[in-house]
N, C-alpha and C. Protein backbone atom coordinates (compact mmCIF):
# COMPACT_ATOMS: atom_id res chain seq x y z
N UNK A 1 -8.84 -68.03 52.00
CA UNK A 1 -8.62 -67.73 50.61
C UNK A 1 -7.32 -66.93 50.47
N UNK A 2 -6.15 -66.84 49.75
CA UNK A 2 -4.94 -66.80 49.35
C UNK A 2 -5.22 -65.62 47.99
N UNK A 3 -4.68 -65.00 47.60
CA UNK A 3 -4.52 -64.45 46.56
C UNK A 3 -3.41 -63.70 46.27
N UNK A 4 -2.95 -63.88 45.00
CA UNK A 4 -1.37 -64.09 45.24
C UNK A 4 -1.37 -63.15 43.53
N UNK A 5 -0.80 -62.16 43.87
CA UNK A 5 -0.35 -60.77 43.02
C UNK A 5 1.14 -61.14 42.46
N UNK A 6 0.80 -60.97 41.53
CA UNK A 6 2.38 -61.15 40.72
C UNK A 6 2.38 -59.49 39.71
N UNK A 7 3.54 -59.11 40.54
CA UNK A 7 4.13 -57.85 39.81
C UNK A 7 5.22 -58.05 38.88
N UNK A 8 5.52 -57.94 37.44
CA UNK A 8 6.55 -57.72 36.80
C UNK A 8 7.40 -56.34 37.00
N UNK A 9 8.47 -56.30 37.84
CA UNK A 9 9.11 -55.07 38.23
C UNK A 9 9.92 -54.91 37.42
N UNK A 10 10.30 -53.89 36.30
CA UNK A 10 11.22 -53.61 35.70
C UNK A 10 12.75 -53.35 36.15
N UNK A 11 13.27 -53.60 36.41
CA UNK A 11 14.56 -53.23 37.44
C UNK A 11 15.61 -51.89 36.03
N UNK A 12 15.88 -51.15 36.59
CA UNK A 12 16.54 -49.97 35.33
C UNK A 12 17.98 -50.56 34.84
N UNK A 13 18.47 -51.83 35.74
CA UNK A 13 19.64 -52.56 34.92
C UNK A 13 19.43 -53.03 33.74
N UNK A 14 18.25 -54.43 34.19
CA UNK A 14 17.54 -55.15 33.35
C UNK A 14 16.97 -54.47 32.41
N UNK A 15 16.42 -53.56 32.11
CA UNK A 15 16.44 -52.56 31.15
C UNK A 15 17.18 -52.15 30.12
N UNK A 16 18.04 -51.94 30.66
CA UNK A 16 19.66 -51.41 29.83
C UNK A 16 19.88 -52.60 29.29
N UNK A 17 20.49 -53.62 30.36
CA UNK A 17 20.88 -54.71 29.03
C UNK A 17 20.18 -55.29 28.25
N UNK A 18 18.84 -55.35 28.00
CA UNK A 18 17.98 -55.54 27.43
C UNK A 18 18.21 -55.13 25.81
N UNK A 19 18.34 -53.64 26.31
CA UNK A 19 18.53 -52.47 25.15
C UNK A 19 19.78 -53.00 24.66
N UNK A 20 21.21 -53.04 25.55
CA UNK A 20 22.03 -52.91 25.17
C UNK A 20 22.41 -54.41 24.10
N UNK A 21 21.72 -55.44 24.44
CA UNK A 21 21.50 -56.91 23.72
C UNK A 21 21.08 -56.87 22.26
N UNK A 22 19.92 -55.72 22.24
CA UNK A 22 19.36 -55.57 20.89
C UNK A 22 20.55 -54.82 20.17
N UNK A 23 20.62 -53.89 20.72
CA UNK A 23 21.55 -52.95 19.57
C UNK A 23 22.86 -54.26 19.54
N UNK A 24 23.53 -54.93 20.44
CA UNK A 24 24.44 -55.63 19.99
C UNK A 24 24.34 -56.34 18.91
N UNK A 25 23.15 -56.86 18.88
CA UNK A 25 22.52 -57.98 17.59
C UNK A 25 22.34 -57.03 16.48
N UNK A 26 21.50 -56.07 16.54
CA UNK A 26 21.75 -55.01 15.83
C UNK A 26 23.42 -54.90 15.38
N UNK A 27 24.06 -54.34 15.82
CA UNK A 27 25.77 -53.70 15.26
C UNK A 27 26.27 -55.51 14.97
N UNK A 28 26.00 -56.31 15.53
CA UNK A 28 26.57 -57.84 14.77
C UNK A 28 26.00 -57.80 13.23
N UNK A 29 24.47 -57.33 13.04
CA UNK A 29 24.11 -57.36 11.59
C UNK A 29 24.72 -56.50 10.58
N UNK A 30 25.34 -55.31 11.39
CA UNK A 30 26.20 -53.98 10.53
C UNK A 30 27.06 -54.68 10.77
N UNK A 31 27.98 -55.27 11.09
CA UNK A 31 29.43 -55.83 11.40
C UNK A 31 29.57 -57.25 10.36
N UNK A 32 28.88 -57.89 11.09
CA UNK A 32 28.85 -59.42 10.16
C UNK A 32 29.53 -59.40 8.44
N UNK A 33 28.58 -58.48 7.93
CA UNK A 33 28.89 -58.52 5.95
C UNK A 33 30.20 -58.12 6.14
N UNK A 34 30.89 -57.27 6.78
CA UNK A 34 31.94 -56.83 6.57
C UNK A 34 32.89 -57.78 7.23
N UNK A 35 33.08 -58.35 8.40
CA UNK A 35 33.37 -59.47 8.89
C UNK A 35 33.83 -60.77 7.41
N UNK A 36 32.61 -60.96 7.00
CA UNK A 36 32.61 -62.20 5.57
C UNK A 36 33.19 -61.51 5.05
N UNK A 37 33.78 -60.65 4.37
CA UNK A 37 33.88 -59.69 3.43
C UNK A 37 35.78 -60.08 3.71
N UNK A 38 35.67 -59.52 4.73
CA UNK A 38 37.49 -59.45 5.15
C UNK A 38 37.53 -60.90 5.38
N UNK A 39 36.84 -61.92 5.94
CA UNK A 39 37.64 -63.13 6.31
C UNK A 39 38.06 -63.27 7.67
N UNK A 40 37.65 -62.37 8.27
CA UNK A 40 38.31 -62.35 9.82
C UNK A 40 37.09 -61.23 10.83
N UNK A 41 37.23 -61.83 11.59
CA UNK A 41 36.40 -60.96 12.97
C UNK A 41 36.67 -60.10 13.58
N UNK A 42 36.11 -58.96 13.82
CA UNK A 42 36.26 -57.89 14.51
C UNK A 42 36.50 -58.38 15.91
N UNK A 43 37.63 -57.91 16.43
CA UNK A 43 38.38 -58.23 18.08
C UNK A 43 38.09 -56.93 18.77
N UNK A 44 38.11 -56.64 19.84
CA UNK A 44 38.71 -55.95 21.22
C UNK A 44 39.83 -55.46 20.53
N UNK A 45 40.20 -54.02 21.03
CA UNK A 45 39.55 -53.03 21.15
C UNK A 45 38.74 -52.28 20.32
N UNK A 46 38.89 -52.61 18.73
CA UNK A 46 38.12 -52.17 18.35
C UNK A 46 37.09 -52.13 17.88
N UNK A 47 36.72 -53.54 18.37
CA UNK A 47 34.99 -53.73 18.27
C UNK A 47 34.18 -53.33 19.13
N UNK A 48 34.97 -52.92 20.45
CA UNK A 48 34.35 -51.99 21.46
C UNK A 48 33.52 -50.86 20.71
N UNK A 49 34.97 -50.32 20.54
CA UNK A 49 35.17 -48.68 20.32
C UNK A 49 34.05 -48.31 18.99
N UNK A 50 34.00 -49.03 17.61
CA UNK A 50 32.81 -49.76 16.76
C UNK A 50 31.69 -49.37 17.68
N UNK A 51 31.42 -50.29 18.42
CA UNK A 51 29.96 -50.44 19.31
C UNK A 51 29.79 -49.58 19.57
N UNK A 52 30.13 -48.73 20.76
CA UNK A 52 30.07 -47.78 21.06
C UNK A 52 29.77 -46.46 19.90
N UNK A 53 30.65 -45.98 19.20
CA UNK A 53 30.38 -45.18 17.94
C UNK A 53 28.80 -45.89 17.56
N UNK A 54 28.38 -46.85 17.51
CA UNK A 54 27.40 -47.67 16.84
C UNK A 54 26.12 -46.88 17.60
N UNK A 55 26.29 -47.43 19.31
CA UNK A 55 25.33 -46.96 20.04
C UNK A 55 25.17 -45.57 20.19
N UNK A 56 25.99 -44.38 19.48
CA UNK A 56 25.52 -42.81 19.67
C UNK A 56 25.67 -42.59 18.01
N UNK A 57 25.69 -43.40 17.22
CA UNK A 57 25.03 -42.81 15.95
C UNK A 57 24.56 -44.20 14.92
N UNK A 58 23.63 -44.62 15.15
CA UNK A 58 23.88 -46.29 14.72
C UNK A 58 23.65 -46.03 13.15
N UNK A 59 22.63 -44.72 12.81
CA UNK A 59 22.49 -44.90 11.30
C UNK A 59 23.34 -44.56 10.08
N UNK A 60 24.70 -43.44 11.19
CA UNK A 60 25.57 -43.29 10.51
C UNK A 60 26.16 -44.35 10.36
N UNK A 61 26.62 -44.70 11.21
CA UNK A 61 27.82 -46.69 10.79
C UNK A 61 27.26 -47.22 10.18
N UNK A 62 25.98 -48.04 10.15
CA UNK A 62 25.23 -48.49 9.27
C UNK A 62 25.27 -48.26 7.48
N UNK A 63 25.26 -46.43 7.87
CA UNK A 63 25.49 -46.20 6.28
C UNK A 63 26.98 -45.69 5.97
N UNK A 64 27.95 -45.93 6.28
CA UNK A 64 29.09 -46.16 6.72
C UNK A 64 29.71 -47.79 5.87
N UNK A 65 29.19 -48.55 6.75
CA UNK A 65 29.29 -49.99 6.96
C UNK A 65 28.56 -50.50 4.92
N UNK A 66 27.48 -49.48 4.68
CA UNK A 66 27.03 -50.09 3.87
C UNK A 66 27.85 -49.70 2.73
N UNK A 67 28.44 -48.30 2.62
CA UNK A 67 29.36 -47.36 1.46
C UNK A 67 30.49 -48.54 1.10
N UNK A 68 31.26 -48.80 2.63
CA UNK A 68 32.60 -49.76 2.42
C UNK A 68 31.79 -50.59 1.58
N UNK A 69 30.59 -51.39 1.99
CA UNK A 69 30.64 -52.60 1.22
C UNK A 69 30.92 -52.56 -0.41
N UNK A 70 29.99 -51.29 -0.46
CA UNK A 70 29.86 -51.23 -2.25
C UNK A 70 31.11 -51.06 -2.86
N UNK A 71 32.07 -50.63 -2.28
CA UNK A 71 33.30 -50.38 -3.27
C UNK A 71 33.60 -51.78 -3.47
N UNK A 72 33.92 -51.56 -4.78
CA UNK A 72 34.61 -52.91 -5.31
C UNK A 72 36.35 -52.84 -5.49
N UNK A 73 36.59 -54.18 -5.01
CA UNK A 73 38.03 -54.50 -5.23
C UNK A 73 39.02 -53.64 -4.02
N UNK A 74 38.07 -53.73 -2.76
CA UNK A 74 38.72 -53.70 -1.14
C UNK A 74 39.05 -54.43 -0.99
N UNK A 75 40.77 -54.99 -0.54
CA UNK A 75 40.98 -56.15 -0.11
C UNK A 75 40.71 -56.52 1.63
N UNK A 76 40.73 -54.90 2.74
CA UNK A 76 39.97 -55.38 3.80
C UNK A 76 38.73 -54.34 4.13
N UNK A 77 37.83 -54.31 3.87
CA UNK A 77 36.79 -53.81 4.14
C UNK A 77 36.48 -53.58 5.63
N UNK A 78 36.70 -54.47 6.06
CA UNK A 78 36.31 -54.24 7.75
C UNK A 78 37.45 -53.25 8.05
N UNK A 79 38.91 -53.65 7.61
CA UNK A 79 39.80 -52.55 7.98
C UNK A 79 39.35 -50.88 7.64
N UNK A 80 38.93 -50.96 6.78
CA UNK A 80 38.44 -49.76 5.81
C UNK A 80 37.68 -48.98 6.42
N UNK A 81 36.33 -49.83 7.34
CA UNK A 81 35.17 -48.95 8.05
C UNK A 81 36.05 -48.82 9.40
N UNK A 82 37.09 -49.51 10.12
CA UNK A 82 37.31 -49.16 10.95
C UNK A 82 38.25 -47.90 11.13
N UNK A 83 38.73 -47.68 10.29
CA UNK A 83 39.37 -46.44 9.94
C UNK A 83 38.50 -45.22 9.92
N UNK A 84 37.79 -45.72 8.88
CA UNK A 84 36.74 -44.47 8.53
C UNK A 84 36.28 -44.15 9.66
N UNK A 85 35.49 -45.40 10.37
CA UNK A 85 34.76 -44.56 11.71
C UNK A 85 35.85 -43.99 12.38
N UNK A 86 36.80 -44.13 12.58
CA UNK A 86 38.05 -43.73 13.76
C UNK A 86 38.26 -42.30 13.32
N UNK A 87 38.18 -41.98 12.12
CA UNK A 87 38.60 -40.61 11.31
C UNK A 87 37.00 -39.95 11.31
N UNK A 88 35.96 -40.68 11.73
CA UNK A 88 34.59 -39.74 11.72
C UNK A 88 33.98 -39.62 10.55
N UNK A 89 34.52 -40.04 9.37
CA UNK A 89 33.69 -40.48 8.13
C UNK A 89 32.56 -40.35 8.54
N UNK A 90 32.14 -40.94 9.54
CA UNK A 90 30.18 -41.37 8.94
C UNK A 90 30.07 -40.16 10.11
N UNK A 91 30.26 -39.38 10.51
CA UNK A 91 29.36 -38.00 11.07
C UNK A 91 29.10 -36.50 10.28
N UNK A 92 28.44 -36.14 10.18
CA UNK A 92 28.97 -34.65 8.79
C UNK A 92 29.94 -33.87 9.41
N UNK A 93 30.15 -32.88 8.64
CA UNK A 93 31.24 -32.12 8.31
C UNK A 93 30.73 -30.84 9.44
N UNK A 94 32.14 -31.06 10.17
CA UNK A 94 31.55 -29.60 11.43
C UNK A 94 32.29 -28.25 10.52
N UNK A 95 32.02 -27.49 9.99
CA UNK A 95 32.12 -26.14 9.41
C UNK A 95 33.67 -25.73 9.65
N UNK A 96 34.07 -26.16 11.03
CA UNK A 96 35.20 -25.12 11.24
C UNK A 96 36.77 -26.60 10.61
N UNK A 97 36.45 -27.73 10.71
CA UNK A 97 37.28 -28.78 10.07
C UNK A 97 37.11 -28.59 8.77
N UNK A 98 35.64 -28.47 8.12
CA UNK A 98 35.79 -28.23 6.53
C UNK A 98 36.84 -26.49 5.90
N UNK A 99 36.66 -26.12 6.82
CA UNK A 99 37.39 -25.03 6.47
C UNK A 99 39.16 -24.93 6.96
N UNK A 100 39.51 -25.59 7.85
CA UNK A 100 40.86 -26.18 8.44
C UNK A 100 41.42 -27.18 7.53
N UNK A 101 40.28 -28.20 6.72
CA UNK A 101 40.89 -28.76 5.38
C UNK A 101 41.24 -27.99 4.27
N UNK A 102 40.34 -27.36 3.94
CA UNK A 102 40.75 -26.31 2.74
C UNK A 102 42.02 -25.33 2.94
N UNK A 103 42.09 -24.89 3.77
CA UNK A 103 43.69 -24.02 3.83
C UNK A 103 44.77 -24.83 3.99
N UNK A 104 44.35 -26.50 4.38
CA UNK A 104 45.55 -27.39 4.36
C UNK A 104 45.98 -27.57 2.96
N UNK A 105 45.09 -27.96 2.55
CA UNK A 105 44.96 -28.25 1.08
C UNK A 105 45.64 -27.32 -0.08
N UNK A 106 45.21 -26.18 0.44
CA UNK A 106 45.94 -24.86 -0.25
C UNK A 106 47.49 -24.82 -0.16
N UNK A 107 47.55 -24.88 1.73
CA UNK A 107 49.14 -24.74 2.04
C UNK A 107 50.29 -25.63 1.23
N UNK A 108 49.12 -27.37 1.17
CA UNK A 108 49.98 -28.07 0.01
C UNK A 108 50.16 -28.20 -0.93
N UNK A 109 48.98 -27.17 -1.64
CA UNK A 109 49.26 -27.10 -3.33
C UNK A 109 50.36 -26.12 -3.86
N UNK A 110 50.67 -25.23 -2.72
CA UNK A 110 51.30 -23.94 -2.72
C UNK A 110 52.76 -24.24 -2.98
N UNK A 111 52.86 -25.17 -2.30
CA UNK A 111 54.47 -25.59 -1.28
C UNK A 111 54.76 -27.07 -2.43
N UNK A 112 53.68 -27.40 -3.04
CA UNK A 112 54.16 -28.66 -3.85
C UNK A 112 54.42 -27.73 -5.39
């Protein structure tokens, strides 16, 4: 008599890309509208750099991704979020930049 054990071994690669597959499909669904939107596809490098930002804050880009959409009369929208994310738009406001804006702001109202 034979009896024959079958283990499903998780391997911790296979894992990751697993994960990393979903969130891609995931950030293609945040990407895509904006994609139609502009007429053109997000390329290397900065659909990396996108992803990435995507995978350590996905709900900020998301609501990011969703703000660009609503404005009306963007002629590139995808350009628009890629900026924004690059400038940190979609993370809040760290205390010591909100306050490094305001004395900029001052210095140029002063001087204009």
């Amino acid at each position: 008599m034979v009896v024959l054990v079958s283990e499903q071994l998780q391997h911790p690669q296979s894992e990751r890309t697993s994960t990393t597959t979903t969130r891609g499909e995931e950030f293609a669904g945040v990407i895509g509208p904006l994609e139609a939107a502009t007429g053109v596809p997000l390329f290397n490098p900065q659909r990396r750099w996108c992803f990435a930002e995507f995978l350590e804050h996905p709900d900020a880009v998301r609501e990011l991704a969703h703000q660009v959409l609503q404005e009306p009369g963007l002629r590139n929208p995808l350009g628009i979020f890629v900026y924004r994310l690059q400038k940190k738009w979609h993370l809040p406001l760290h205390p010591a930049n909100d306050v490094a804006d305001r004395i900029d702001e001052s210095l140029r109202s002063a001087a204009g």
